[in-house]
Protein backbone atom coordinates (compact mmCIF):
# COMPACT_ATOMS: atom_id res chain seq x y z
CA UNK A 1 68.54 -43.98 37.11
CA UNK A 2 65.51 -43.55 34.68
CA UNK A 3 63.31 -46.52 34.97
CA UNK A 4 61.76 -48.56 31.83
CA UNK A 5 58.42 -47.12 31.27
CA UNK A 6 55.54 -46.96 27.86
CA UNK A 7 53.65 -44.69 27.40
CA UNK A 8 50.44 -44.87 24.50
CA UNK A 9 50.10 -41.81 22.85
CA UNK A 10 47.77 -42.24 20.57
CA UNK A 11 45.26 -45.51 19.39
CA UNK A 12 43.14 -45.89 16.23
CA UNK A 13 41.04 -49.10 16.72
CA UNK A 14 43.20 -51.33 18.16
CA UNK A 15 46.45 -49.80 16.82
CA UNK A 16 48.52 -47.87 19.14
CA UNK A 17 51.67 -45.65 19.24
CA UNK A 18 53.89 -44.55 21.97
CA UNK A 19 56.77 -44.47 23.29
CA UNK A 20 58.77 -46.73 25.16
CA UNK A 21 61.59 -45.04 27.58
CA UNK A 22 64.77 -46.86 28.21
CA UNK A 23 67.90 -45.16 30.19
CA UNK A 24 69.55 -45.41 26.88
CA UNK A 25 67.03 -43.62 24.71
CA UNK A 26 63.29 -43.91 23.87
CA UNK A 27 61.63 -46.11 21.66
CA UNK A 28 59.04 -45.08 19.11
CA UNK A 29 56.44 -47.86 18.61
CA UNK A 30 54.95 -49.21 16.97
CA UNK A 31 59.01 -50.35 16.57
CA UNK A 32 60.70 -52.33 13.89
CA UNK A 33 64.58 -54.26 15.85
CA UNK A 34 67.23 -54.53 12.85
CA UNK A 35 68.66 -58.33 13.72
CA UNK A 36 71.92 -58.38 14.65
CA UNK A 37 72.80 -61.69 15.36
CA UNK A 38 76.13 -61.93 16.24
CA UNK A 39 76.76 -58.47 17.52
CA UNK A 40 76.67 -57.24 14.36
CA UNK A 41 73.34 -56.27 11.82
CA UNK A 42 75.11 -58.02 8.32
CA UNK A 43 76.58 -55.91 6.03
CA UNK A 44 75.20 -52.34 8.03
CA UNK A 45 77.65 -50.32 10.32
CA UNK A 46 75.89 -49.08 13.41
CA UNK A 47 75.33 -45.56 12.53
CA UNK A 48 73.88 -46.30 8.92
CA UNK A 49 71.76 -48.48 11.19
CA UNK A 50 70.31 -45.79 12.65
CA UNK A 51 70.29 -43.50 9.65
CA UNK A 52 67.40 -45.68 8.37
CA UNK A 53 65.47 -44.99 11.92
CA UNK A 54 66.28 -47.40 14.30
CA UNK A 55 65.65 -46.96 17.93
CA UNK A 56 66.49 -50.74 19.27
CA UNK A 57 68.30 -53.46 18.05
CA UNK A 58 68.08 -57.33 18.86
CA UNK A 59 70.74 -59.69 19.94
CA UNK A 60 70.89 -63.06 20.20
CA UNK A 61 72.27 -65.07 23.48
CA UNK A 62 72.55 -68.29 21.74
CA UNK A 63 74.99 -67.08 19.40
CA UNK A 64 76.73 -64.74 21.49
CA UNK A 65 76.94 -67.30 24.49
CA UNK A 66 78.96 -69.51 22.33
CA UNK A 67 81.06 -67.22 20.53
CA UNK A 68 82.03 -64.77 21.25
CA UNK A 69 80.85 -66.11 24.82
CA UNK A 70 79.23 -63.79 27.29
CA UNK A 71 81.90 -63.20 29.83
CA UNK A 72 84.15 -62.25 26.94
CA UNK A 73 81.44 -59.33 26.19
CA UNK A 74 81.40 -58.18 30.05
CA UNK A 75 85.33 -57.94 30.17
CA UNK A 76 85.37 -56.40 27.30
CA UNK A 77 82.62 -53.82 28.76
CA UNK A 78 79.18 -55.44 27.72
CA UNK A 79 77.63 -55.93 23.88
CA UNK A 80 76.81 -52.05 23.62
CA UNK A 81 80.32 -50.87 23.91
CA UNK A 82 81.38 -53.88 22.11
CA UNK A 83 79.49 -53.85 18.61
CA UNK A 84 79.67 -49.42 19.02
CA UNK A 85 75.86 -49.40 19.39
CA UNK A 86 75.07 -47.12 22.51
CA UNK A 87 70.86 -47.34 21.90
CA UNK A 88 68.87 -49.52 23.40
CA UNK A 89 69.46 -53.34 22.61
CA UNK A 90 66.41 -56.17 22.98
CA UNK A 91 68.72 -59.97 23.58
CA UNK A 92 65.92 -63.55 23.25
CA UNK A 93 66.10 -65.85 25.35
CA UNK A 94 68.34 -68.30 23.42
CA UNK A 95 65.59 -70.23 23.57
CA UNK A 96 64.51 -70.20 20.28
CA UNK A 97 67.68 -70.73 18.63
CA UNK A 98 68.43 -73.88 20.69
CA UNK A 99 65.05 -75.61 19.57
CA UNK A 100 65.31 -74.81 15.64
CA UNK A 101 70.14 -75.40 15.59
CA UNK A 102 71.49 -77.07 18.05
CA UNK A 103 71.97 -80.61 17.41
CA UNK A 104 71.37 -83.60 19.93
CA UNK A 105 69.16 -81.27 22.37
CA UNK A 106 67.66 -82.63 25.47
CA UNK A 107 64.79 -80.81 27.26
CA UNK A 108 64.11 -81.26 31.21
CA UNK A 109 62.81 -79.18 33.81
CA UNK A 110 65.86 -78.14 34.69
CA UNK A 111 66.62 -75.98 31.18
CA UNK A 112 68.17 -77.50 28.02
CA UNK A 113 71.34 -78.98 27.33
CA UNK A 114 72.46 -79.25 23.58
CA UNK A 115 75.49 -79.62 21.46
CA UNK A 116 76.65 -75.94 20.09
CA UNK A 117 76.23 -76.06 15.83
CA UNK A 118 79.23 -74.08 15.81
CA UNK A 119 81.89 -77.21 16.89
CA UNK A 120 79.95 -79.73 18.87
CA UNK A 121 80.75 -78.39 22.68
CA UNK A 122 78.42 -79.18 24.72
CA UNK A 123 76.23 -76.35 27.21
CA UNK A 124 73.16 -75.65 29.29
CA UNK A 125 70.64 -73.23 29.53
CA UNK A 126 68.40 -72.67 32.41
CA UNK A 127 66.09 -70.00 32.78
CA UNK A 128 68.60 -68.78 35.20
CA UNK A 129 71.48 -69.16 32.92
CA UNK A 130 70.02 -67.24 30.26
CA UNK A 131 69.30 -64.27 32.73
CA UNK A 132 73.02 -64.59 33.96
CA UNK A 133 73.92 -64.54 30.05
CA UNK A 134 71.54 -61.66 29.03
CA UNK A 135 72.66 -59.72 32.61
CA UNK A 136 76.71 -60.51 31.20
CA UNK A 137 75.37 -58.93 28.00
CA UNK A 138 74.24 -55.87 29.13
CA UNK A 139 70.92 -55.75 27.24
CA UNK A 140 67.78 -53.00 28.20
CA UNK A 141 65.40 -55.47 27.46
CA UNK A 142 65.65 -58.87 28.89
CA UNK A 143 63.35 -61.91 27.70
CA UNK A 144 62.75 -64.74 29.57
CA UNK A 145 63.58 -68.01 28.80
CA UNK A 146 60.82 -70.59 27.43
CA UNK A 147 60.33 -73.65 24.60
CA UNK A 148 58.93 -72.87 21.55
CA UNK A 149 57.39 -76.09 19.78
CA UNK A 150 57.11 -76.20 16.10
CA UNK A 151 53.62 -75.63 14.82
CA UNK A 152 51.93 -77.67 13.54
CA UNK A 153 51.87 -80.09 17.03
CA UNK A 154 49.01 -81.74 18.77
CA UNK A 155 46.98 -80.09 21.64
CA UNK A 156 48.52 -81.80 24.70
CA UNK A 157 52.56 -81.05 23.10
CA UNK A 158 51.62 -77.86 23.25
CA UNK A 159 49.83 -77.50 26.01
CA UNK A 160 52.68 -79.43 28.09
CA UNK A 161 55.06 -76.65 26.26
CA UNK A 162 53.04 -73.95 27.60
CA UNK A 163 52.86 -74.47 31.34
CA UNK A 164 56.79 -75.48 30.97
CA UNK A 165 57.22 -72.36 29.81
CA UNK A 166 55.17 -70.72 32.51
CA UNK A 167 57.39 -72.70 35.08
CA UNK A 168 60.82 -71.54 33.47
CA UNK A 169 59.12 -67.60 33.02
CA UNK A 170 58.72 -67.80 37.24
CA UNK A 171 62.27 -69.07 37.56
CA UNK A 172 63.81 -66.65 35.21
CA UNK A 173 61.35 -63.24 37.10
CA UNK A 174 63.13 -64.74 40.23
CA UNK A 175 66.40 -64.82 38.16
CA UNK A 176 66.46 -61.92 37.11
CA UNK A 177 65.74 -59.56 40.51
CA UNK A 178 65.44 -56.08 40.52
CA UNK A 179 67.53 -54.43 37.55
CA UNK A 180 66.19 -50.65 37.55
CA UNK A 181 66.39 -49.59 34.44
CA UNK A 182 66.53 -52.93 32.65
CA UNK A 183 63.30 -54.55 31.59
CA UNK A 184 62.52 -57.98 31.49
CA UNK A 185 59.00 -59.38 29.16
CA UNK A 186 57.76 -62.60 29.58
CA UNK A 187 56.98 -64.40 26.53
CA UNK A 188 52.99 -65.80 25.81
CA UNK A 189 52.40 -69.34 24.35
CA UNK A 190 49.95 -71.80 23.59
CA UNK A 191 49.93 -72.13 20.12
CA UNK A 192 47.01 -71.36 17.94
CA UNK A 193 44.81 -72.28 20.76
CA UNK A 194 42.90 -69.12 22.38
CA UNK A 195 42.29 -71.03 25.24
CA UNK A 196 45.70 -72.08 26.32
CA UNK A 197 46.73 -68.15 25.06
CA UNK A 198 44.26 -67.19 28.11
CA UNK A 199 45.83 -69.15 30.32
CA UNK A 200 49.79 -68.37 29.44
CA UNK A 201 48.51 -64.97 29.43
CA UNK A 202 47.12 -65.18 33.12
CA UNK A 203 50.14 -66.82 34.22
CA UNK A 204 52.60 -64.11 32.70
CA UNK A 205 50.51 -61.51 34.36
CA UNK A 206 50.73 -63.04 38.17
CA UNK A 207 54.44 -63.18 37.94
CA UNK A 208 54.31 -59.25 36.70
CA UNK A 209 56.52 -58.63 33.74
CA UNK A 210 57.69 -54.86 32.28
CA UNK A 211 56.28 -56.33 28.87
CA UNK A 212 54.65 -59.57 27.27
CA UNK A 213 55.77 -60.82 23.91
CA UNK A 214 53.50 -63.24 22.14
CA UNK A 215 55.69 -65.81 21.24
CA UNK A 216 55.00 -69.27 19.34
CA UNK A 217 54.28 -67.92 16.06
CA UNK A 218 55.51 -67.17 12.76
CA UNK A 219 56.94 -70.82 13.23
CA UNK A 220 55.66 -72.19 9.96
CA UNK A 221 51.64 -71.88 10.84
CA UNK A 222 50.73 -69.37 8.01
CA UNK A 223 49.54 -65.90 7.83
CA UNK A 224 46.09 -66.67 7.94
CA UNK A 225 46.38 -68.95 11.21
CA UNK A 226 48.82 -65.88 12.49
CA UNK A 227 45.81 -63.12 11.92
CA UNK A 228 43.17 -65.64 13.53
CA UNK A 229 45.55 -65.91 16.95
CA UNK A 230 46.66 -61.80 16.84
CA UNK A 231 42.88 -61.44 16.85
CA UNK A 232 42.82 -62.31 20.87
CA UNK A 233 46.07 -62.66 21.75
CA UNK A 234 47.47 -59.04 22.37
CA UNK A 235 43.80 -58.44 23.67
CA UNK A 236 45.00 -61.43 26.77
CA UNK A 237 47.82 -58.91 27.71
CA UNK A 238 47.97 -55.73 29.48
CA UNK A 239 46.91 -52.10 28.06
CA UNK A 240 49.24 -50.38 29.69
CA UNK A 241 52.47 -52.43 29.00
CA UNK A 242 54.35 -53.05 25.45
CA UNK A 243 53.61 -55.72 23.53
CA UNK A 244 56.19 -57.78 20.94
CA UNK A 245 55.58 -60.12 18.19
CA UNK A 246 58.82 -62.46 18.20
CA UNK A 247 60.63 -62.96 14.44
CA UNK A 248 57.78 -61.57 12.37
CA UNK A 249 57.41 -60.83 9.15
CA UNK A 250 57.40 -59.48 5.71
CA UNK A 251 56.04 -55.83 5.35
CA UNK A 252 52.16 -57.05 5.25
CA UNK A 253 52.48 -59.08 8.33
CA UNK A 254 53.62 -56.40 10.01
CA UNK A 255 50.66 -53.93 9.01
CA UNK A 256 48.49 -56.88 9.92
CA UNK A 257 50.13 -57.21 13.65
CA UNK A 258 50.20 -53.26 14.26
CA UNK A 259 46.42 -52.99 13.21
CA UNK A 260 45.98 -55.94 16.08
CA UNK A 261 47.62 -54.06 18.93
CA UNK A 262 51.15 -55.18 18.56
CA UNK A 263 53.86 -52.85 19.69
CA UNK A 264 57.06 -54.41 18.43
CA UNK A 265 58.77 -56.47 15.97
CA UNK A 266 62.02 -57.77 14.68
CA UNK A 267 62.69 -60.08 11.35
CA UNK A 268 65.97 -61.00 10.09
CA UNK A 269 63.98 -60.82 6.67
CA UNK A 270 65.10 -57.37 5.45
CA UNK A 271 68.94 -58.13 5.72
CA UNK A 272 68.92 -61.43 4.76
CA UNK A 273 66.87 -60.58 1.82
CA UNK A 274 69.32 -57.64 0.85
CA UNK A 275 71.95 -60.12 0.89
CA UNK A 276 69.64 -61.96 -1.77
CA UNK A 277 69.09 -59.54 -3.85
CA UNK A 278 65.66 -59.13 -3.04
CA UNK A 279 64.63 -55.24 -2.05
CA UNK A 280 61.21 -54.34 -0.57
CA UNK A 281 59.50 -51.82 -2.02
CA UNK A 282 56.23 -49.54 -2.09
CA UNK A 283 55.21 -51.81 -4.89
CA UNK A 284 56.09 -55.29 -3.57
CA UNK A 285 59.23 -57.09 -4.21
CA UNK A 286 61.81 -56.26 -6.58
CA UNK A 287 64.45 -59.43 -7.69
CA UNK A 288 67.00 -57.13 -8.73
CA UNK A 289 69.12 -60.31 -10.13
CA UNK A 290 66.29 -60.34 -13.01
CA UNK A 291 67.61 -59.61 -16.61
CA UNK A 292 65.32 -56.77 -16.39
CA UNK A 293 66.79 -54.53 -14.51
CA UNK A 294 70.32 -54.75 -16.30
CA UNK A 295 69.95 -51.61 -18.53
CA UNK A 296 67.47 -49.87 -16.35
CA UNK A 297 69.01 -46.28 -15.36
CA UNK A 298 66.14 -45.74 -12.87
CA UNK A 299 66.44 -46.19 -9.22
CA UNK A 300 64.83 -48.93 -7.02
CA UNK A 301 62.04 -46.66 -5.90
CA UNK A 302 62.41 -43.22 -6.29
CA UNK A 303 60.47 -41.76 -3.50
CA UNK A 304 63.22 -43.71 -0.98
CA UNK A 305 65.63 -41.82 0.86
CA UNK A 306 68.38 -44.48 1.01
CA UNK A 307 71.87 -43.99 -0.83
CA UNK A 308 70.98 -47.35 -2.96
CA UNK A 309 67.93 -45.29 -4.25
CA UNK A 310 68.84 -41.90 -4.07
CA UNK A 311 72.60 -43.05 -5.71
CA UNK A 312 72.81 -45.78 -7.50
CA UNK A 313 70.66 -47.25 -10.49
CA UNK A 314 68.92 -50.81 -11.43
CA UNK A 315 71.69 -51.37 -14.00
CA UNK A 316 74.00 -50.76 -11.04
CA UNK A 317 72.43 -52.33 -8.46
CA UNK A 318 71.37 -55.48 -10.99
CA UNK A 319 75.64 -55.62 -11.83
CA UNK A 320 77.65 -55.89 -8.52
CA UNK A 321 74.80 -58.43 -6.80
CA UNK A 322 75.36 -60.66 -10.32
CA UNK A 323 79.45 -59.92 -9.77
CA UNK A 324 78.90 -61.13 -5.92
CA UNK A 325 80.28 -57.64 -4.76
CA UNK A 326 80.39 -56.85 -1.22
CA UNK A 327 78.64 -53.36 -1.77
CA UNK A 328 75.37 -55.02 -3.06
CA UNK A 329 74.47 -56.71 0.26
CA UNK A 330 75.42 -53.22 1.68
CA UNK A 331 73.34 -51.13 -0.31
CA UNK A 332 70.15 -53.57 -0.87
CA UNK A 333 70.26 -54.52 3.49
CA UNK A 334 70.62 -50.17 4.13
CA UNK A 335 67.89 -49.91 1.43
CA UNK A 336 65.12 -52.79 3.41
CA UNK A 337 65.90 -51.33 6.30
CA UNK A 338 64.98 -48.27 5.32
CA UNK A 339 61.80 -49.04 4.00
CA UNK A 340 61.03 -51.08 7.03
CA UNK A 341 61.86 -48.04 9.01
CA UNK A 342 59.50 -45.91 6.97
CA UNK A 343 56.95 -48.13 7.04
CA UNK A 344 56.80 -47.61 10.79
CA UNK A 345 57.11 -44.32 10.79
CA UNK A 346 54.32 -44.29 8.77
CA UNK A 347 52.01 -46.29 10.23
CA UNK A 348 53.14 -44.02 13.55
CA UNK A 349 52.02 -40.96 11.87
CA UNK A 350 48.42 -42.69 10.60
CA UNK A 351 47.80 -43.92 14.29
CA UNK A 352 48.27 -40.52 15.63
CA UNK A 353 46.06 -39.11 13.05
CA UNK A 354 43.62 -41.34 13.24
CA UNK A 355 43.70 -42.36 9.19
CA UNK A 356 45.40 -45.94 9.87
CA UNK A 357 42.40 -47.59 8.61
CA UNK A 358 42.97 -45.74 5.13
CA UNK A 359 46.57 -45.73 5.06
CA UNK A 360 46.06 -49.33 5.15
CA UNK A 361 43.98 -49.41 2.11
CA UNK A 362 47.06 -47.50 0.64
CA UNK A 363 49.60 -49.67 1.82
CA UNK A 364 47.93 -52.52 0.16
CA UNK A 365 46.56 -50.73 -3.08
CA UNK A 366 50.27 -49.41 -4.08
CA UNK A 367 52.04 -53.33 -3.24
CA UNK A 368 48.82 -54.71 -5.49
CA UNK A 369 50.12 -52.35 -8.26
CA UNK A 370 53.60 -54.19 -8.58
CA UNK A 371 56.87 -53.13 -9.96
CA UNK A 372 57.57 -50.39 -12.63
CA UNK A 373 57.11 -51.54 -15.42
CA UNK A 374 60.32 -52.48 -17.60
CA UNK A 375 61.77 -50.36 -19.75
């Protein structure tokens, strides 16, 4: 079987692109991971998932572990066969989600036990439970399991956080065996402290992981605080192995983490905002619930190659989202995806060509500009 493997193609400062190779197709990076939550990306049917250019998505073992559950998903033939997406597929740790929904959570060594949001059932997870979960699953990419503290928290919380995390990152290597073909990335933390970064970092890299994800942030610190910790902490990881900014961001923070060395990405943001009626564009944000756009024939943005844009007008768009019809949240999600696709095939393209620097200056001059102006 083909083994997990990256490859850098090309770097401009500390921006790189490559490629990451999974037995189920390569990955372009840097990469953008559509969210599908539930085994599903809202609104989007697989293949118009990858009509806007995605390589990978991203599950999510907390949700799936309690419904459908896990071992429903392996008799059923694992979470590729069962949501009809045969690509590559990135599952968290579950982690995450039990810290910020469950209710009545109680954190030991041992793992986490918490009652489910869904209808009060109580479960577990152990690093070793979330491997068997992820393993049930089926997912390429595997991350381990670790405790994310909200930000802002004092030194020694996070600190303590951190070397639990190491722990539980040791447990779930050991956990998790030898899967050829499957990857598994250990997750960074410390906070916003460069310090502690160093020492997750070091920690991560003795156990030996197929990637590193820097974990810990876009947790309510601020994209300021966010820039001042991407400034050392993909530069604490290896060269030579991917690197993956957990649940970030809106279009600039993802320029901003790509010109910092950051590989991959995923944000629910795109879809959720489609199913607001908020669409990304070249020119910033567009509220397409606004009076404005009611009698506007012109598209969203007319250089976009998704059916919203290249089909449908303002007036149109600005109607079924204010009659609450289903086709808005499938249109505006196909469109944000798209431009989030684009926007990493773009920055791909400037990498390689060694122009990032000024594409940059591009990027932010045309958002600066703002919307079209109303008619």
């Amino acid at each position: 079987m083909q083994r997990f493997s990256f490859a850098r193609t090309a770097t401009d400062g500390k921006a790189r692109t490559g490629v990451i190779s999974t037995p189920r197709g390569d990955i372009r990076t840097p990469a953008f991971m559509p969210v599908g939550t539930a085994a599903t990306v809202k609104a989007m049917m697989p293949a118009s998932v990858r009509e806007t250019g995605a390589d990978i998505l991203l599950g999510n073992t907390y949700h799936l572990m309690l419904r459908p559950t896990a071992e429903r998903i392996d008799r059923l033939g694992g979470l590729h066969k069962f949501m009809n997406w045969e690509r590559p597929i990135l599952t968290d740790s579950g982690g995450f989600q039990v810290m910020s929904l469950a209710a009545l959570r109680k954190l030991t060594e041992r793992g986490v036990t918490f009652k489910s949001h869904i209808d009060g059932s109580k479960h577990e997870i152990t690093p070793e439970r979330s491997m068997e979960i992820q393993k049930l699953l089926g997912s390429d990419i595997v991350m381990c399991f670790d405790e994310c503290p909200a930000l802002p928290a004092d030194r020694k919380t996070i600190s303590d956080s951190m070397q639990l995390s190491m722990r539980w990152a040791a447990r779930s290597r050991d956990a998790f065996g030898d899967r050829p073909g499957y990857a598994l990335f250990g997750i960074q933390q410390g906070g916003l402290e460069e310090d502690l970064r160093a020492q997750s970092a070091a920690a991560l890299q003795d156990i030996g992981f197929d990637g590193y994800a820097v974990g810990g942030l876009a947790v309510g610190e601020g994209q300021a605080a966010m820039f001042r910790v991407l400034d050392f902490a993909p530069d604490q990881l290896p060269q030579d192995k991917p690197r993956y900014l957990m649940g970030v961001g809106k279009p600039d923070d993802i320029v901003g983490a790509v010109a910092r060395g950051i590989d991959m990405m995923d944000c629910v943001l795109p879809s959720r905002s489609g199913r607001t009626g908020q669409a990304f564009t070249r020119h910033g944000v567009v509220n397409i619930k606004n009076a404005r756009h009611a009698d506007d024939p012109r598209p969203l943005d007319a250089a976009c190659r998704c059916p919203a844009c290249r089909d449908y007008s303002r007036a149109y768009l600005h109607h079924v989202f204010r009659s609450q019809e289903i086709i808005s949240s499938m249109l505006m999600t196909w469109h944000n995806l798209t431009y989030y696709q684009d926007l990493m095939s773009a920055m791909r393209a400037a990498i390689a060509q060694g122009t990032f620097a000024d594409w940059q200056d591009a990027f932010h001059a045309a958002r600066e500009e703002g919307d079209i102006p109303p008619l």
